[in-house]
Protein backbone atom coordinates (compact mmCIF):
# COMPACT_ATOMS: atom_id res chain seq x y z
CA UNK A 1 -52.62 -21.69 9.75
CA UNK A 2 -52.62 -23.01 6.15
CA UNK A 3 -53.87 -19.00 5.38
CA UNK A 4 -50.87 -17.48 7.35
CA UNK A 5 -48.91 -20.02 4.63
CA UNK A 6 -49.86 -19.24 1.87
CA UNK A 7 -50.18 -15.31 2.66
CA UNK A 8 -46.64 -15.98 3.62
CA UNK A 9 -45.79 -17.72 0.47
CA UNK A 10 -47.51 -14.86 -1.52
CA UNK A 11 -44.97 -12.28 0.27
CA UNK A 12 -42.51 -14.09 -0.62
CA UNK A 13 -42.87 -14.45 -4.21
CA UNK A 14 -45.12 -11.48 -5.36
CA UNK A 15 -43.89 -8.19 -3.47
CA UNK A 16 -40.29 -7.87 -4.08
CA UNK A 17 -41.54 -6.00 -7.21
CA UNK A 18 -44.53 -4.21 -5.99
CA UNK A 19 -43.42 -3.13 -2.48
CA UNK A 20 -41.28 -0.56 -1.55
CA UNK A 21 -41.08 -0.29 2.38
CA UNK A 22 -39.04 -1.85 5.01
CA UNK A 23 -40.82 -3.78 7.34
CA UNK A 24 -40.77 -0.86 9.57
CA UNK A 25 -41.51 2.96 9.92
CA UNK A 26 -38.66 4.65 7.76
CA UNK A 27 -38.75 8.11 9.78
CA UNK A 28 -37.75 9.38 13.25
CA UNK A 29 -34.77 8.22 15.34
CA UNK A 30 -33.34 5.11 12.99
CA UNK A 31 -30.15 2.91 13.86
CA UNK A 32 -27.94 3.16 11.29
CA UNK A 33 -28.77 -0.11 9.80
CA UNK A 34 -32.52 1.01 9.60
CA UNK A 35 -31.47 4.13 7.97
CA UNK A 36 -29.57 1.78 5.63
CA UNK A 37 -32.58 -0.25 4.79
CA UNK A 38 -34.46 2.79 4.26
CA UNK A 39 -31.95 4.34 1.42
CA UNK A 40 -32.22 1.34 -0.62
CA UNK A 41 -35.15 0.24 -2.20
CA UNK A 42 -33.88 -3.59 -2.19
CA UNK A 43 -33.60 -3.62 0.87
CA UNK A 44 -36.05 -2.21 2.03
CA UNK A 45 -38.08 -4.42 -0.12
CA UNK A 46 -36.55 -7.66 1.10
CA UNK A 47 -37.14 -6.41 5.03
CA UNK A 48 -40.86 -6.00 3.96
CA UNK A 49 -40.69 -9.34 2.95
CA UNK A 50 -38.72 -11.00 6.27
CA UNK A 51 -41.29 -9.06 8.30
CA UNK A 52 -43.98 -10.94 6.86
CA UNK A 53 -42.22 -14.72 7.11
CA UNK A 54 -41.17 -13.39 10.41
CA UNK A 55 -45.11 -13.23 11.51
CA UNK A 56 -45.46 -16.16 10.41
CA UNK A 57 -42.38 -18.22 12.04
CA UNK A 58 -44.15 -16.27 14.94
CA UNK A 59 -47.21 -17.94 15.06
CA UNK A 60 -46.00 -21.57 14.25
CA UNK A 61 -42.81 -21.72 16.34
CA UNK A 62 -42.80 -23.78 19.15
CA UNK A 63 -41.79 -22.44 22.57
CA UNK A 64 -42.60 -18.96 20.44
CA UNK A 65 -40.63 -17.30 23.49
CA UNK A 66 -37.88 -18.72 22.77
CA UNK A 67 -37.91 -17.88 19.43
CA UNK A 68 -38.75 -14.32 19.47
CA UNK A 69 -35.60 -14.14 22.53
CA UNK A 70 -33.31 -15.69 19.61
CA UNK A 71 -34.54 -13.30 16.94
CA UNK A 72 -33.66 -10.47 19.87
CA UNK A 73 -29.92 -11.65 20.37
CA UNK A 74 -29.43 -11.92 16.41
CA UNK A 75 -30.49 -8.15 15.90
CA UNK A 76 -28.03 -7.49 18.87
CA UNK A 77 -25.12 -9.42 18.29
CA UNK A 78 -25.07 -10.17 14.50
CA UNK A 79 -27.20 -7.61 12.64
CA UNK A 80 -26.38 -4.17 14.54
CA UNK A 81 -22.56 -4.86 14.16
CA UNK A 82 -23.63 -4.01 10.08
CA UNK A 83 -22.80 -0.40 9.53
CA UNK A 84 -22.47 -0.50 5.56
């Protein structure tokens, strides 16, 4: 746990100026906010980033089902309404 943490914490701080790659694969069918990520190295940096504090909120949170149906409705009814 305290490795997931300061992994996490590492992430958070180090890669914005290493990493280049959204926290997903940038090729294939996208949505347009992926494709949006995927044109700008920012953010496509910063997803990398919320990917990894996302794995970690994963494996702390507490009913984790509960928290990964959240995360679902937030990508449906907040995030894909983003188109620019």
């Amino acid at each position: 746990m305290l490795r997931a943490l300061v992994f996490g914490i590492w992430m958070f701080v180090a890669l914005p100026h290493v990493v280049e790659a959204a926290g997903f694969g940038c090729f294939g069918e996208l949505s347009t906010q992926e494709r949006l990520i995927c044109g700008d190295k920012l953010l496509s940096a910063l997803d990398f980033r919320l990917k990894a504090l996302y794995s970690i909120a994963v494996q702390t949170a507490k009913p984790v089902d509960s928290f990964r149906s959240g995360q679902r409705e937030w990508l449906r009814s907040i995030r894909d309404k983003c188109t620019d």
